[in-house]
PDB file of N, CA and C in Angstrom:
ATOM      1  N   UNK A   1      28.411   5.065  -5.556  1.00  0.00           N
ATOM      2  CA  UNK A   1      27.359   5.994  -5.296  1.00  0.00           C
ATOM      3  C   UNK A   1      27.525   6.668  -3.947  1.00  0.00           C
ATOM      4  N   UNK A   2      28.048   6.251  -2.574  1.00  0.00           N
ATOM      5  CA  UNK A   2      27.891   6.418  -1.493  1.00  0.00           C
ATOM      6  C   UNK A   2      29.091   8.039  -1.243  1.00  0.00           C
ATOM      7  N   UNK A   3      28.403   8.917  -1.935  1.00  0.00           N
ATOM      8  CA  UNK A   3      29.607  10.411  -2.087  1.00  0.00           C
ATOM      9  C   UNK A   3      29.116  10.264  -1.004  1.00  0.00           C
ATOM     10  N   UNK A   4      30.544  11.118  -0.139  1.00  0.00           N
ATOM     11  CA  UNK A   4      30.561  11.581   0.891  1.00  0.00           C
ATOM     12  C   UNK A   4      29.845  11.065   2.344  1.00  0.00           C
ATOM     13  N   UNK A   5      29.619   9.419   2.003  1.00  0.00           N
ATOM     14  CA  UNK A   5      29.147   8.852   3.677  1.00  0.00           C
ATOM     15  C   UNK A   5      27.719   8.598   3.223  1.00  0.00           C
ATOM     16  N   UNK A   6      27.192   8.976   2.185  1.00  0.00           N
ATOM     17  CA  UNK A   6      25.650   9.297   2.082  1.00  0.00           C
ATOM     18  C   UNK A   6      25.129   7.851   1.263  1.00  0.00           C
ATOM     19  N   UNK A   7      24.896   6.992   2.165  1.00  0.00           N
ATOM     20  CA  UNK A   7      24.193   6.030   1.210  1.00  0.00           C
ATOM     21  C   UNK A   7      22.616   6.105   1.178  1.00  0.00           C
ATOM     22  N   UNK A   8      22.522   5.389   0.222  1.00  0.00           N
ATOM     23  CA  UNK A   8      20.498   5.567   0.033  1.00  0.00           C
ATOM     24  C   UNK A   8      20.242   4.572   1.230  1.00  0.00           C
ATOM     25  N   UNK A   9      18.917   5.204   1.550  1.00  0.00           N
ATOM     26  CA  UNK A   9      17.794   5.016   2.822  1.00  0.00           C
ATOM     27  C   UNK A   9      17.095   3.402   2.445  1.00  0.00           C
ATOM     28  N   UNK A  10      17.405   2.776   1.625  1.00  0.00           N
ATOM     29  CA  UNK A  10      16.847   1.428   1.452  1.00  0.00           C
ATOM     30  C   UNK A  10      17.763   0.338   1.277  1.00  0.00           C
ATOM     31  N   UNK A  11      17.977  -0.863   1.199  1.00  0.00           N
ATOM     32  CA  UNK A  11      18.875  -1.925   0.653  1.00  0.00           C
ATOM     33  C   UNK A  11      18.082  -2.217  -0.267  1.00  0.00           C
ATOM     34  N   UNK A  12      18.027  -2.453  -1.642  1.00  0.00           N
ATOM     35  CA  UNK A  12      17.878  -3.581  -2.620  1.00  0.00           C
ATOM     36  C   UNK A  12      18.100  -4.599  -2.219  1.00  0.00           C
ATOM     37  N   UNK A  13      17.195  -5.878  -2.172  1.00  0.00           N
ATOM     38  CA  UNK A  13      17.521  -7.064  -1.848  1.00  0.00           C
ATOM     39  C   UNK A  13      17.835  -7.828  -3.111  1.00  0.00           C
ATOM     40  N   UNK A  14      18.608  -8.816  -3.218  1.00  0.00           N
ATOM     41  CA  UNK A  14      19.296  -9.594  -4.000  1.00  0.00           C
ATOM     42  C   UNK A  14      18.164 -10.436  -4.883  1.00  0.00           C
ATOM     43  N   UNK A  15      18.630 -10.231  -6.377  1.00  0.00           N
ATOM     44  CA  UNK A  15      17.045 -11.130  -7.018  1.00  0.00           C
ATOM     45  C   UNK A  15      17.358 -12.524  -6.531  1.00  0.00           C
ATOM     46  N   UNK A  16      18.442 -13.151  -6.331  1.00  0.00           N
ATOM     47  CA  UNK A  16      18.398 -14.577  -5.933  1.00  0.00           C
ATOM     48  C   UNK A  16      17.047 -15.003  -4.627  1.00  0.00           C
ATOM     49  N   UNK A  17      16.727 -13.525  -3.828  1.00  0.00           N
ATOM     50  CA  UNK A  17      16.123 -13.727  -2.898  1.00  0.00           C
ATOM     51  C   UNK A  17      14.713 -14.371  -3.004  1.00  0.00           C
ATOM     52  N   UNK A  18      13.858 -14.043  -4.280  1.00  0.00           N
ATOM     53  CA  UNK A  18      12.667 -14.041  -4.841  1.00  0.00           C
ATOM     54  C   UNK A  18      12.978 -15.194  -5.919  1.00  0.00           C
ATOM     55  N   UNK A  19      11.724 -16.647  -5.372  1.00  0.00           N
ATOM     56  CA  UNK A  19      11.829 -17.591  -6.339  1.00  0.00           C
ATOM     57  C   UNK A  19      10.442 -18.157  -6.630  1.00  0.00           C
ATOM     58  N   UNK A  20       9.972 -18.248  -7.845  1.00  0.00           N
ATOM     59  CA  UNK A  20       8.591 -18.598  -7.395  1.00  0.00           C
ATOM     60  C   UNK A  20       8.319 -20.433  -7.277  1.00  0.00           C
ATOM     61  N   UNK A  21       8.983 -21.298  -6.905  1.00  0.00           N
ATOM     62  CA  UNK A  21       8.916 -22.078  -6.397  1.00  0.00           C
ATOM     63  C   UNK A  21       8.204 -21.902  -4.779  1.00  0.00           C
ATOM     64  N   UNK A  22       7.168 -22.477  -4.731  1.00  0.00           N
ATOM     65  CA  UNK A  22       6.318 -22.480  -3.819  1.00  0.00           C
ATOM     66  C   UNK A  22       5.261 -21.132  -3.411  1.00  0.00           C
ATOM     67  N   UNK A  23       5.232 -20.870  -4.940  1.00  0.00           N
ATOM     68  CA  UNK A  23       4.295 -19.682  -5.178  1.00  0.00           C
ATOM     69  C   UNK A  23       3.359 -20.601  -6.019  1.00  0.00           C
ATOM     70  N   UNK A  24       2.368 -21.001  -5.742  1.00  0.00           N
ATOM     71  CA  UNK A  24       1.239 -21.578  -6.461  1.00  0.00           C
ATOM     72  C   UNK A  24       0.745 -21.090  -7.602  1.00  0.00           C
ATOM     73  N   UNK A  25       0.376 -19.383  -7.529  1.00  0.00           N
ATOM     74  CA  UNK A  25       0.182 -18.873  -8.494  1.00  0.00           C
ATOM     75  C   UNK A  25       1.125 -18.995  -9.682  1.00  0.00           C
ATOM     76  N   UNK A  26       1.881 -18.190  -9.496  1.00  0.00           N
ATOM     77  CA  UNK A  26       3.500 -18.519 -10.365  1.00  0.00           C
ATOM     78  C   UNK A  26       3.745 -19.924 -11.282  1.00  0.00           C
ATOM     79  N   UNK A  27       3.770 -20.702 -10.444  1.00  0.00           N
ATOM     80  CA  UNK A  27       4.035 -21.749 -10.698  1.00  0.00           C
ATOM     81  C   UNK A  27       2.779 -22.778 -11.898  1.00  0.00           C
ATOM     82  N   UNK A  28       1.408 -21.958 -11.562  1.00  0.00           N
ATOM     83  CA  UNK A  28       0.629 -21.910 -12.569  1.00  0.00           C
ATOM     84  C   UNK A  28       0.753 -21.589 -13.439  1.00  0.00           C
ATOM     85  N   UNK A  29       1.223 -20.766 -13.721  1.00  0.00           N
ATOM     86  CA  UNK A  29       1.668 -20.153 -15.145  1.00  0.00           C
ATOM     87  C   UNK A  29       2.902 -20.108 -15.720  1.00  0.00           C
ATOM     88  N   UNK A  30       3.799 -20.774 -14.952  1.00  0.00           N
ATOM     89  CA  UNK A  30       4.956 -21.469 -15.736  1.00  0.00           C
ATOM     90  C   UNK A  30       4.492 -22.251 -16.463  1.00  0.00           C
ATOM     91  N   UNK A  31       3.440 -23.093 -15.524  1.00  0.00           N
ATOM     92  CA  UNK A  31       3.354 -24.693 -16.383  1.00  0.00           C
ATOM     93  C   UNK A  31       2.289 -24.164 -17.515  1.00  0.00           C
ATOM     94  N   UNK A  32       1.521 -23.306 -17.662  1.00  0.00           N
ATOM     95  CA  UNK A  32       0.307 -23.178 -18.749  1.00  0.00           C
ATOM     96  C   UNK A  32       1.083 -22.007 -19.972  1.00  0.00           C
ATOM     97  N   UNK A  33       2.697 -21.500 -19.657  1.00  0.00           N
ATOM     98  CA  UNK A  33       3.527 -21.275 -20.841  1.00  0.00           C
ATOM     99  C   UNK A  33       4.081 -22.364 -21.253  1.00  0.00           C
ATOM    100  N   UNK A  34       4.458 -23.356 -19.959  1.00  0.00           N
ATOM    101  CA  UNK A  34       4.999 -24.096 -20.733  1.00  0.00           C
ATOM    102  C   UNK A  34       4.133 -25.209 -21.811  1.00  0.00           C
ATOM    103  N   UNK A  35       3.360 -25.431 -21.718  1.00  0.00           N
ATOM    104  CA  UNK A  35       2.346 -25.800 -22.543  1.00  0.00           C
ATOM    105  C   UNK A  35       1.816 -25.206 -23.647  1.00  0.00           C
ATOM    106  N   UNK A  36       2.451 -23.997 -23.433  1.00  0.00           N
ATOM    107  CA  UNK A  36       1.925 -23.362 -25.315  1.00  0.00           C
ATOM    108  C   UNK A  36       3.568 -23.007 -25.549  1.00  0.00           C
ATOM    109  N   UNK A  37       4.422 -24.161 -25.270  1.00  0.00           N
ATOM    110  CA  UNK A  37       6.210 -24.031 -25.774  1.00  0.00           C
ATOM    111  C   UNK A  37       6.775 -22.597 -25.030  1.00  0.00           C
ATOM    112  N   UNK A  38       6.152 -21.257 -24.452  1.00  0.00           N
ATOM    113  CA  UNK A  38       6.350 -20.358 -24.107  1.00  0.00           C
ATOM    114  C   UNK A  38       7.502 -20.492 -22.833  1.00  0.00           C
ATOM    115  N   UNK A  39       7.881 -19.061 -22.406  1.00  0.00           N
ATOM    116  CA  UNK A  39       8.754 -19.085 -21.074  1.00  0.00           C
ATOM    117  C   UNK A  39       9.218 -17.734 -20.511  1.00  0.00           C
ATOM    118  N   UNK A  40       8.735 -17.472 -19.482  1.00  0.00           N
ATOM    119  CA  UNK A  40       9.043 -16.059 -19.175  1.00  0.00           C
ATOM    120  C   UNK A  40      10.168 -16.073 -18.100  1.00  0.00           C
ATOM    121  N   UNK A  41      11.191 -15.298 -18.369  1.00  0.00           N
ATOM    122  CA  UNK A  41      12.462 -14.769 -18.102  1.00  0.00           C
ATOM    123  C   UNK A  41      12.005 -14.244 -16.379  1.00  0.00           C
ATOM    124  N   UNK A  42      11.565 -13.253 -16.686  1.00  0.00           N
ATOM    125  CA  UNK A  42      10.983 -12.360 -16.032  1.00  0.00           C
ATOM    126  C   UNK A  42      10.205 -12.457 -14.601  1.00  0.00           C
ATOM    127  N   UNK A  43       9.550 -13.843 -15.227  1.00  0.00           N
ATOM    128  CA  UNK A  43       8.142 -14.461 -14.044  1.00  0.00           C
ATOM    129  C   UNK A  43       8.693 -14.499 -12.539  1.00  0.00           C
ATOM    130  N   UNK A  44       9.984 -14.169 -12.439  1.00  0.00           N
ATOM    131  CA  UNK A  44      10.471 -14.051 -10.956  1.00  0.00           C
ATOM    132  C   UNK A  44      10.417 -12.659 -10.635  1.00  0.00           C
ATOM    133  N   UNK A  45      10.371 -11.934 -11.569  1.00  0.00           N
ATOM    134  CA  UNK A  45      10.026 -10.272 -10.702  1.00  0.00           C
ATOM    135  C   UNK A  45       8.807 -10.166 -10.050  1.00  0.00           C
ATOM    136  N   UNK A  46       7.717 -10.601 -10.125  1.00  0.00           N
ATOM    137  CA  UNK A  46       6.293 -10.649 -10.039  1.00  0.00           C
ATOM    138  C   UNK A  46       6.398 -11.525  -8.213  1.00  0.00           C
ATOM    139  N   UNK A  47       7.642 -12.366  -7.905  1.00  0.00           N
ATOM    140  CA  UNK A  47       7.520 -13.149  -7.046  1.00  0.00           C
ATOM    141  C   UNK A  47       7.069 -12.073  -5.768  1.00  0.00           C
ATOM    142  N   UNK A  48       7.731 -10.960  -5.438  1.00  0.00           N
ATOM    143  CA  UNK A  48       7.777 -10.233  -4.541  1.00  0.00           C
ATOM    144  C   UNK A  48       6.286 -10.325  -4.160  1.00  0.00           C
ATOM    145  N   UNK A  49       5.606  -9.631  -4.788  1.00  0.00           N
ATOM    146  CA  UNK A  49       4.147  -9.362  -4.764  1.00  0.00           C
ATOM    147  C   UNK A  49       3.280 -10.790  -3.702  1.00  0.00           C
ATOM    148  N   UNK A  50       3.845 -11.356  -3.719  1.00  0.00           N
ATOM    149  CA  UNK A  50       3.195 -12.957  -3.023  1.00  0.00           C
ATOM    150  C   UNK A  50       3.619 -13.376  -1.920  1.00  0.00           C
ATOM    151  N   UNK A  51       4.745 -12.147  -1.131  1.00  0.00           N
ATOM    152  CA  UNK A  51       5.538 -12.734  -0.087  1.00  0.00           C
ATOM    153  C   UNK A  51       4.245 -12.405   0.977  1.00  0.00           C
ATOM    154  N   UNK A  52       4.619 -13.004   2.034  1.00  0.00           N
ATOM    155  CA  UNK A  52       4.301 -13.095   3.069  1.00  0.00           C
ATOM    156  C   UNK A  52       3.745 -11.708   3.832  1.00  0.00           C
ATOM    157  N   UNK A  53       4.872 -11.123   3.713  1.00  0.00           N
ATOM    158  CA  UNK A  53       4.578  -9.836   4.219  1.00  0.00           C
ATOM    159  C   UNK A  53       4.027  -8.969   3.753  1.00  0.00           C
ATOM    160  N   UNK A  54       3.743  -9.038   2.340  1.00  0.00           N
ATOM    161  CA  UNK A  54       3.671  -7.907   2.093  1.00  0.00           C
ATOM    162  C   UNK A  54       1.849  -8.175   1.709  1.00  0.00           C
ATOM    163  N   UNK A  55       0.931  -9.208   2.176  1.00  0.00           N
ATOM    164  CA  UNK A  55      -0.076  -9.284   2.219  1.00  0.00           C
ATOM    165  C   UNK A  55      -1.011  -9.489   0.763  1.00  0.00           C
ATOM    166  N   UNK A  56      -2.070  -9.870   1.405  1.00  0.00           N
ATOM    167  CA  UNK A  56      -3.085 -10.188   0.090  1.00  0.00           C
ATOM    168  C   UNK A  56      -3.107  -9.191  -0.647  1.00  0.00           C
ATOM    169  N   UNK A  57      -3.991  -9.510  -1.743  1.00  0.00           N
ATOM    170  CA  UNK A  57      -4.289  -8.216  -2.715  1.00  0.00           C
ATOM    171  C   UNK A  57      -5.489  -7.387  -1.771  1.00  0.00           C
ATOM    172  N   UNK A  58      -6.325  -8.015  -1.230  1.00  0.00           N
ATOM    173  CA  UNK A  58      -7.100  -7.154  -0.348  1.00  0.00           C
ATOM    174  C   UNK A  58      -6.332  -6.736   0.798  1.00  0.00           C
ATOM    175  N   UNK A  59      -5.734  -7.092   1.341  1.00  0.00           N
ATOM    176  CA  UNK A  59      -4.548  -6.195   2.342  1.00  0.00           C
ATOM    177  C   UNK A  59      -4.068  -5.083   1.743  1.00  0.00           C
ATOM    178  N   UNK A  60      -3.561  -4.824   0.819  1.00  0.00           N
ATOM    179  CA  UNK A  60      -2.715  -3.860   0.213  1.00  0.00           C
ATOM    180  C   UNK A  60      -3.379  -2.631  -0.133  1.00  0.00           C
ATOM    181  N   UNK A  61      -5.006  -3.385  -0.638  1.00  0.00           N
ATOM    182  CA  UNK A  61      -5.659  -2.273  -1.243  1.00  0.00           C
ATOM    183  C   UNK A  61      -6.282  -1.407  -0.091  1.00  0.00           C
ATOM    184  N   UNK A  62      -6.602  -1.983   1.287  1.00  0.00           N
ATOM    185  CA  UNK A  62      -6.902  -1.506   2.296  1.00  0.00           C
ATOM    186  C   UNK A  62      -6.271  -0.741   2.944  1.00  0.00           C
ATOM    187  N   UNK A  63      -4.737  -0.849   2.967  1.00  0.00           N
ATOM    188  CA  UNK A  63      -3.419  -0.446   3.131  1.00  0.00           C
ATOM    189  C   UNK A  63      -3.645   1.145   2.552  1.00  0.00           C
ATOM    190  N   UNK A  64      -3.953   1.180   1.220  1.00  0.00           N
ATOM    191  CA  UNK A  64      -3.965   2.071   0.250  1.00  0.00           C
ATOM    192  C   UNK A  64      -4.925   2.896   0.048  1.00  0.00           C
ATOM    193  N   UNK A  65      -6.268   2.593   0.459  1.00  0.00           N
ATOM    194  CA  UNK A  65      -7.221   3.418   0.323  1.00  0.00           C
ATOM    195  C   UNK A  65      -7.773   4.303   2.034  1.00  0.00           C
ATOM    196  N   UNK A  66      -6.991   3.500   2.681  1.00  0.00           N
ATOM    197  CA  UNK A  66      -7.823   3.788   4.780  1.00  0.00           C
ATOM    198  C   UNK A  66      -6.448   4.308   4.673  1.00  0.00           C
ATOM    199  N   UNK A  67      -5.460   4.233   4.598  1.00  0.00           N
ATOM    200  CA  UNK A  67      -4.173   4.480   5.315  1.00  0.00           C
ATOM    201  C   UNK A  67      -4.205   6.221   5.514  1.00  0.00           C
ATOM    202  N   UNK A  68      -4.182   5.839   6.678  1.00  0.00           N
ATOM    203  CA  UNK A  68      -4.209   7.443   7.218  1.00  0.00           C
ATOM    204  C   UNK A  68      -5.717   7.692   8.111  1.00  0.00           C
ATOM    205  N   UNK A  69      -7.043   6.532   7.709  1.00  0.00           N
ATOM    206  CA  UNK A  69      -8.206   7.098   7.766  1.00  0.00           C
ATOM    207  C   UNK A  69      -8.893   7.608   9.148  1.00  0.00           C
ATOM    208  N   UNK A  70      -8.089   6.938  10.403  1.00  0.00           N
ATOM    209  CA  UNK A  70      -9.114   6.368  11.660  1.00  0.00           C
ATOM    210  C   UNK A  70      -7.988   8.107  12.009  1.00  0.00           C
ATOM    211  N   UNK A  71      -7.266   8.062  11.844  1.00  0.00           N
ATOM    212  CA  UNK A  71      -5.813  10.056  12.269  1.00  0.00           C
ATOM    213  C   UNK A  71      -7.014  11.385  12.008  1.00  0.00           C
ATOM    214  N   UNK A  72      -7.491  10.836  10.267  1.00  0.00           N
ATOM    215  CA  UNK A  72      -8.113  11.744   9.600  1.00  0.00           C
ATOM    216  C   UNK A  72      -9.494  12.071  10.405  1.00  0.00           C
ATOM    217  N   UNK A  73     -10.322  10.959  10.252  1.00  0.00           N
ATOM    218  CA  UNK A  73     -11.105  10.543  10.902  1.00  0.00           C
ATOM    219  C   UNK A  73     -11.395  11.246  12.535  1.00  0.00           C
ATOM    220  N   UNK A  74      -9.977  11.348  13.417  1.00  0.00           N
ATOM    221  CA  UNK A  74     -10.015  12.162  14.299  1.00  0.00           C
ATOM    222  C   UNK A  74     -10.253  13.329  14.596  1.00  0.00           C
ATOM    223  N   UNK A  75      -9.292  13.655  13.503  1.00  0.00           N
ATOM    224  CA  UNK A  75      -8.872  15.392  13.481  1.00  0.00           C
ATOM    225  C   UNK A  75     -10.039  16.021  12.475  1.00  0.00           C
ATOM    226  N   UNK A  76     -10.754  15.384  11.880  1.00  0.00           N
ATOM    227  CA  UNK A  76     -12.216  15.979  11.914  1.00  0.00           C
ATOM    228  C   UNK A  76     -13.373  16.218  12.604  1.00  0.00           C
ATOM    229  N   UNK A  77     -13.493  15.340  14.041  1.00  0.00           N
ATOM    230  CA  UNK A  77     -13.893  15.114  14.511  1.00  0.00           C
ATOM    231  C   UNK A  77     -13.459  16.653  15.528  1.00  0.00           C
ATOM    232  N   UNK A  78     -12.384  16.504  16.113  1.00  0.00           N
ATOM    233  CA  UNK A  78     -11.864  17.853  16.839  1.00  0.00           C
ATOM    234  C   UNK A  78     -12.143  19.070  16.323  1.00  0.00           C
ATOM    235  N   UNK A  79     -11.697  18.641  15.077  1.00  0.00           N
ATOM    236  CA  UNK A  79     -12.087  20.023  14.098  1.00  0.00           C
ATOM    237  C   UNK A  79     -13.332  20.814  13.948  1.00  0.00           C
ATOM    238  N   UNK A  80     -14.346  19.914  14.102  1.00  0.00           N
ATOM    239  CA  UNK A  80     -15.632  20.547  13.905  1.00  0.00           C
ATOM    240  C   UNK A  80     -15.998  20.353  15.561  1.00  0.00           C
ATOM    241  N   UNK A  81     -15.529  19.570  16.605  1.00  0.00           N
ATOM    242  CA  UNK A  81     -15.851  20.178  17.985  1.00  0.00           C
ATOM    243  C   UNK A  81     -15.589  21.229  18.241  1.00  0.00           C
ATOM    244  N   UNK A  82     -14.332  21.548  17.937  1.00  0.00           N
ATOM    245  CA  UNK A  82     -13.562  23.023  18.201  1.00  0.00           C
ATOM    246  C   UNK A  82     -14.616  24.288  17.314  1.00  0.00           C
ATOM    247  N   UNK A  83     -14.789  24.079  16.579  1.00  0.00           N
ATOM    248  CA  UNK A  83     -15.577  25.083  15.529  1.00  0.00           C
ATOM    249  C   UNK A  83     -16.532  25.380  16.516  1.00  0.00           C
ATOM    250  N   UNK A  84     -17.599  24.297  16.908  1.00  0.00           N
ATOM    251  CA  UNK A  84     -19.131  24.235  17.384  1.00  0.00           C
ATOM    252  C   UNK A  84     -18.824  24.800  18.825  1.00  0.00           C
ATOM    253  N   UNK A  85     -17.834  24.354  19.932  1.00  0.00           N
ATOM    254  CA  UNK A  85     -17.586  25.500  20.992  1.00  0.00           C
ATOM    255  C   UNK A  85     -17.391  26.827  20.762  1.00  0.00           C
ATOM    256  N   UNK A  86     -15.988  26.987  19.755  1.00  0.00           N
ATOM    257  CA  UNK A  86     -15.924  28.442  19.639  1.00  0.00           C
ATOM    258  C   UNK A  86     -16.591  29.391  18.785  1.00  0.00           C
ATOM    259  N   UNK A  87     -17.774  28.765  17.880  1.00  0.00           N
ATOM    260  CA  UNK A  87     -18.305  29.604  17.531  1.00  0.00           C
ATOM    261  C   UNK A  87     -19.430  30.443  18.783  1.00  0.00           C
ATOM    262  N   UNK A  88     -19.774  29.926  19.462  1.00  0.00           N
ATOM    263  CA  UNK A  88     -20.610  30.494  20.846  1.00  0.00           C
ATOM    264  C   UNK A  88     -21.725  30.968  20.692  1.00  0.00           C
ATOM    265  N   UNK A  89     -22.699  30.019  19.388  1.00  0.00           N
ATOM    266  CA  UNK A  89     -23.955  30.246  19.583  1.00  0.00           C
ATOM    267  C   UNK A  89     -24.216  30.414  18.689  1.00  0.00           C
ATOM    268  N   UNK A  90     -23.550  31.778  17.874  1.00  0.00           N
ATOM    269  CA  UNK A  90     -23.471  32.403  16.382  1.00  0.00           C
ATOM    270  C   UNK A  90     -24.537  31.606  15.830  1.00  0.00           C
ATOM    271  N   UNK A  91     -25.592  32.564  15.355  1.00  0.00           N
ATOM    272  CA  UNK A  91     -26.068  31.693  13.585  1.00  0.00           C
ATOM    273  C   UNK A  91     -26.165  32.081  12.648  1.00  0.00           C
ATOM    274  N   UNK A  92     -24.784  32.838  12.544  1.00  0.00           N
ATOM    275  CA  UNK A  92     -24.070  33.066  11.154  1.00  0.00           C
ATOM    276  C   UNK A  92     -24.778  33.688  10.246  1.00  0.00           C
ATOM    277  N   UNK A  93     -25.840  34.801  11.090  1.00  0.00           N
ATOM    278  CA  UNK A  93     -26.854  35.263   9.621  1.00  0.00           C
ATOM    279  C   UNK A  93     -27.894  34.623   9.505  1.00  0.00           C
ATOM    280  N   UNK A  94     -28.517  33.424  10.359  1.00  0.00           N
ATOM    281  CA  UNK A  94     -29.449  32.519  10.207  1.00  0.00           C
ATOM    282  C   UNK A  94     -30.490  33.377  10.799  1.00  0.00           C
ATOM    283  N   UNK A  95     -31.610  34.103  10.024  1.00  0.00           N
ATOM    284  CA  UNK A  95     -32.622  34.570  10.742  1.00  0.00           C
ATOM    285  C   UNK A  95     -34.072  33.743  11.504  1.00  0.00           C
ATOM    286  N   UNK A  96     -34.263  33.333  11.779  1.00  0.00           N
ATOM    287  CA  UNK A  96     -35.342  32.624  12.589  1.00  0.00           C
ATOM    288  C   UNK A  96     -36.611  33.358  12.592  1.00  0.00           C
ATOM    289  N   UNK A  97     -37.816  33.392  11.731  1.00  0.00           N
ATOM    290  CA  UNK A  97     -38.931  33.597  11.372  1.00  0.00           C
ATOM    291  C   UNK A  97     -40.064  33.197  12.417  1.00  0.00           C
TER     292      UNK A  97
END
């Protein structure tokens, strides 16, 4: 893949890396397939999701819904200061009775 010097911007990490041994969850539900004779192949892709880093399910979702918010949050703040100075009084057509 690497034409011309150009490799991709990420590493893939190795599936050996992800085991759900000492994933509690995981490891729950090995044992409650294995109890209905079942067995999932697979149940190590899911390991990622539980690492360390990459945080709770409420971490992530916080991650996901604020991310960006306290920037945004600013530059609205400027935004409508800046408006309220430079408009200079203006009331926009507002007649006062």
């Amino acid at each position: 893949m690497g034409v011309h010097g150009h490799e991709p911007p990420y590493k893939v990490p190795p599936y050996s890396q992800f085991q759900i041994q000492g994933i509690p969850q995981l490891e729950e539900l090995e044992q409650a397939l294995a109890k209905k004779g079942l067995r999932d192949p697979w149940i190590r892709n899911e390991a990622w999701r539980y690492h360390p880093g990459f945080g709770t399910k409420w971490q992530r979702a916080r991650k996901v819904f604020f991310r960006g918010f306290g920037i945004g949050l600013g530059l609205t703040v400027v935004a409508v200061g800046a408006e309220k100075l430079l408009s200079g009084g203006d009331k926009h057509g507002h007649d006062e009775h």
